[in-house]
C-alpha atoms as a PDB file:
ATOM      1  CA  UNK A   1      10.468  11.214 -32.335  1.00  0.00           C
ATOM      2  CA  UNK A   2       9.379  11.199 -36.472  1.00  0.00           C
ATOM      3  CA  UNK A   3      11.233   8.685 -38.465  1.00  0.00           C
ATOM      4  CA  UNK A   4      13.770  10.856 -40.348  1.00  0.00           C
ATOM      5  CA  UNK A   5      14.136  13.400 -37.875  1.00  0.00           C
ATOM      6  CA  UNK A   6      17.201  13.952 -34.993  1.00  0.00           C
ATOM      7  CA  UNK A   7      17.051  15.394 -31.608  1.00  0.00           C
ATOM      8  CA  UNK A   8      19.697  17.080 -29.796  1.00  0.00           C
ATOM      9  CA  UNK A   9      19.962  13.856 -27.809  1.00  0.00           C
ATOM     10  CA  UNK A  10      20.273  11.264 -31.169  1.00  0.00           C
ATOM     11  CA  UNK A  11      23.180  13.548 -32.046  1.00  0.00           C
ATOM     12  CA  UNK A  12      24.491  13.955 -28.724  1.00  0.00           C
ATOM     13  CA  UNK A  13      24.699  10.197 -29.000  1.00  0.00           C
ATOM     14  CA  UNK A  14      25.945   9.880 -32.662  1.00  0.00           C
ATOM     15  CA  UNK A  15      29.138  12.469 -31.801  1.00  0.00           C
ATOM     16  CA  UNK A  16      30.088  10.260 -28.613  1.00  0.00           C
ATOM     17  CA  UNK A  17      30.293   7.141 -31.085  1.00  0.00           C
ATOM     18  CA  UNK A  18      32.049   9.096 -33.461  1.00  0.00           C
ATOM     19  CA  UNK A  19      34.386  10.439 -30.712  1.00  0.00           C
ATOM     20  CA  UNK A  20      34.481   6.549 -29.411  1.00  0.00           C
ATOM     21  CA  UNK A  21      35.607   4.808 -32.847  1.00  0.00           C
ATOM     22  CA  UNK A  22      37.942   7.932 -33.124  1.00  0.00           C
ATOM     23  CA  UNK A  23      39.628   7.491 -29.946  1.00  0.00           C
ATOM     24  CA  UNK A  24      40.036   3.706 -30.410  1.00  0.00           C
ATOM     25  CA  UNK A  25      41.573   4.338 -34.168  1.00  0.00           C
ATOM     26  CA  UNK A  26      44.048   6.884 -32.662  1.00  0.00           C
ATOM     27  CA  UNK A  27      44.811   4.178 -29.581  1.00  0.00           C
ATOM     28  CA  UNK A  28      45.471   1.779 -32.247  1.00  0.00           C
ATOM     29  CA  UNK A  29      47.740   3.770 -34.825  1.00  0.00           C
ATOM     30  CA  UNK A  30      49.745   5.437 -32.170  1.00  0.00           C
ATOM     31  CA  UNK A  31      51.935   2.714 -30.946  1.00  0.00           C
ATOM     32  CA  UNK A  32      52.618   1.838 -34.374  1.00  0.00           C
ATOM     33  CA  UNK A  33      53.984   5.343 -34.904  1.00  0.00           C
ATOM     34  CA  UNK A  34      55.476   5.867 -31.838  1.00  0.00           C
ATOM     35  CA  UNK A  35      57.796   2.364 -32.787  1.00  0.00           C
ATOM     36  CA  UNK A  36      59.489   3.981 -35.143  1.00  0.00           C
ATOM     37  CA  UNK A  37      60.853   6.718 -32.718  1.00  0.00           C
ATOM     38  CA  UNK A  38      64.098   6.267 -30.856  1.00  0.00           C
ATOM     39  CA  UNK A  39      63.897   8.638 -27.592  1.00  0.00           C
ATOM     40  CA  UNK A  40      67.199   8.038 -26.498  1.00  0.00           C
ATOM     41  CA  UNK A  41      68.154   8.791 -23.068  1.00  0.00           C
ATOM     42  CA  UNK A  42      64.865  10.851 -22.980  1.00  0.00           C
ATOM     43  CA  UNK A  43      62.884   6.946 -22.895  1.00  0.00           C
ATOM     44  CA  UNK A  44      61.691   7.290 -19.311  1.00  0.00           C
ATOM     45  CA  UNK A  45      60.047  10.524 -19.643  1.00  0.00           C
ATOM     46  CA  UNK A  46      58.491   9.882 -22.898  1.00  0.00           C
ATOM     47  CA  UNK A  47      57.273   6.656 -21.178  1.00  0.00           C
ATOM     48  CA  UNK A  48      55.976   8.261 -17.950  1.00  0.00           C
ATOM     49  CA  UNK A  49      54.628  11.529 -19.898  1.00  0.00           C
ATOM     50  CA  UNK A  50      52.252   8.901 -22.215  1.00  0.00           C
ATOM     51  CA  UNK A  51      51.190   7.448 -19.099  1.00  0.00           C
ATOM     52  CA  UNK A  52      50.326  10.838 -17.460  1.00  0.00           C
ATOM     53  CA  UNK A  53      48.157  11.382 -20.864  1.00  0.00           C
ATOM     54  CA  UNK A  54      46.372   8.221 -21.059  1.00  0.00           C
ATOM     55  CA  UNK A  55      44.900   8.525 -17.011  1.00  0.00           C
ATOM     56  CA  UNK A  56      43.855  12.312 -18.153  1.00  0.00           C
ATOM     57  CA  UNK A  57      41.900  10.694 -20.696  1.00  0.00           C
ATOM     58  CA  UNK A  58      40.685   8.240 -18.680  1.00  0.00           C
ATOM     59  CA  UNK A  59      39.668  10.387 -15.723  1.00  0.00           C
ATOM     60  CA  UNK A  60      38.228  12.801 -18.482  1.00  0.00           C
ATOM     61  CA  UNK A  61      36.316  10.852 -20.062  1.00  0.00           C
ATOM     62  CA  UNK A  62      34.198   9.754 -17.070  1.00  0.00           C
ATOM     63  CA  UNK A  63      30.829  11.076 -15.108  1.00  0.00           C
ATOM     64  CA  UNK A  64      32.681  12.937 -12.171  1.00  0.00           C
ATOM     65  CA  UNK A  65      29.644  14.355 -11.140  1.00  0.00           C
ATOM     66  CA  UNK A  66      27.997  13.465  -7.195  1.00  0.00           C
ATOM     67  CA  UNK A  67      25.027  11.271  -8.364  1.00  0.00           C
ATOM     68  CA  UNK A  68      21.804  12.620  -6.651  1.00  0.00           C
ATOM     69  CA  UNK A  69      19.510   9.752  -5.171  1.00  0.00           C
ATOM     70  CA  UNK A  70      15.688   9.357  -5.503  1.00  0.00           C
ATOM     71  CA  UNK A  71      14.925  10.577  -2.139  1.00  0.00           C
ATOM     72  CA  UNK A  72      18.127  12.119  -1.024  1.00  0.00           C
ATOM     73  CA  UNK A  73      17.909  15.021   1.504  1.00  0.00           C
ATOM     74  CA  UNK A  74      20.980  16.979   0.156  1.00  0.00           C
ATOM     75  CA  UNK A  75      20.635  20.286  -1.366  1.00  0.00           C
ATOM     76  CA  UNK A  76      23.583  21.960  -1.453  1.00  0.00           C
ATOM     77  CA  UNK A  77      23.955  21.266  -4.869  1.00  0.00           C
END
C-alpha cells in the first residue's frame, strides 16, 4: 500500500480501535453513573440484567466462527 493511502482493511482496523477505546470509555463512565442510582427493591434484577448484558458483549464480540485447518478434509462448510 502507497504512503497516504487506506485500504478497506487499514480502516477495518482503525473502526475496531475506535470501537475498542469506545467500549472501554463507556465501561469506565458507567459505574460511575450507575452509583448515583438507587434501584430499590428492583437491586437484584438491575444487578443480574447488567450481568446478562456484559456476557452478550462478551460472547459478541468474539470469532464464533469453526476455524478451518490447513489440510482439513471438511467441506460442509
Amino acid at each position: 500500500m502507497k504512503s497516504f493511502q487506506f485500504g478497506s482493511v487499514e480502516l477495518h482496523s482503525l473502526l475496531k480501535g475506535l470501537g475498542v477505546a469506545l467500549a472501554g470509555a463507556l465501561i469506565v463512565w458507567i459505574p460511575t453513573a450507575l452509583s448515583g442510582i438507587d434501584f430499590g427493591v428492583w437491586t437484584p434484577l438491575a444487578v443480574s440484567l447488567a450481568s446478562v448484558f456484559v456476557n452478550f458483549l462478551r460472547l459478541w464480540s468474539n470469532d464464533n466462527r469453526p476455524s478451518i485447518k490447513q489440510g482439513s478434509t471438511f467441506t460442509n462448510i
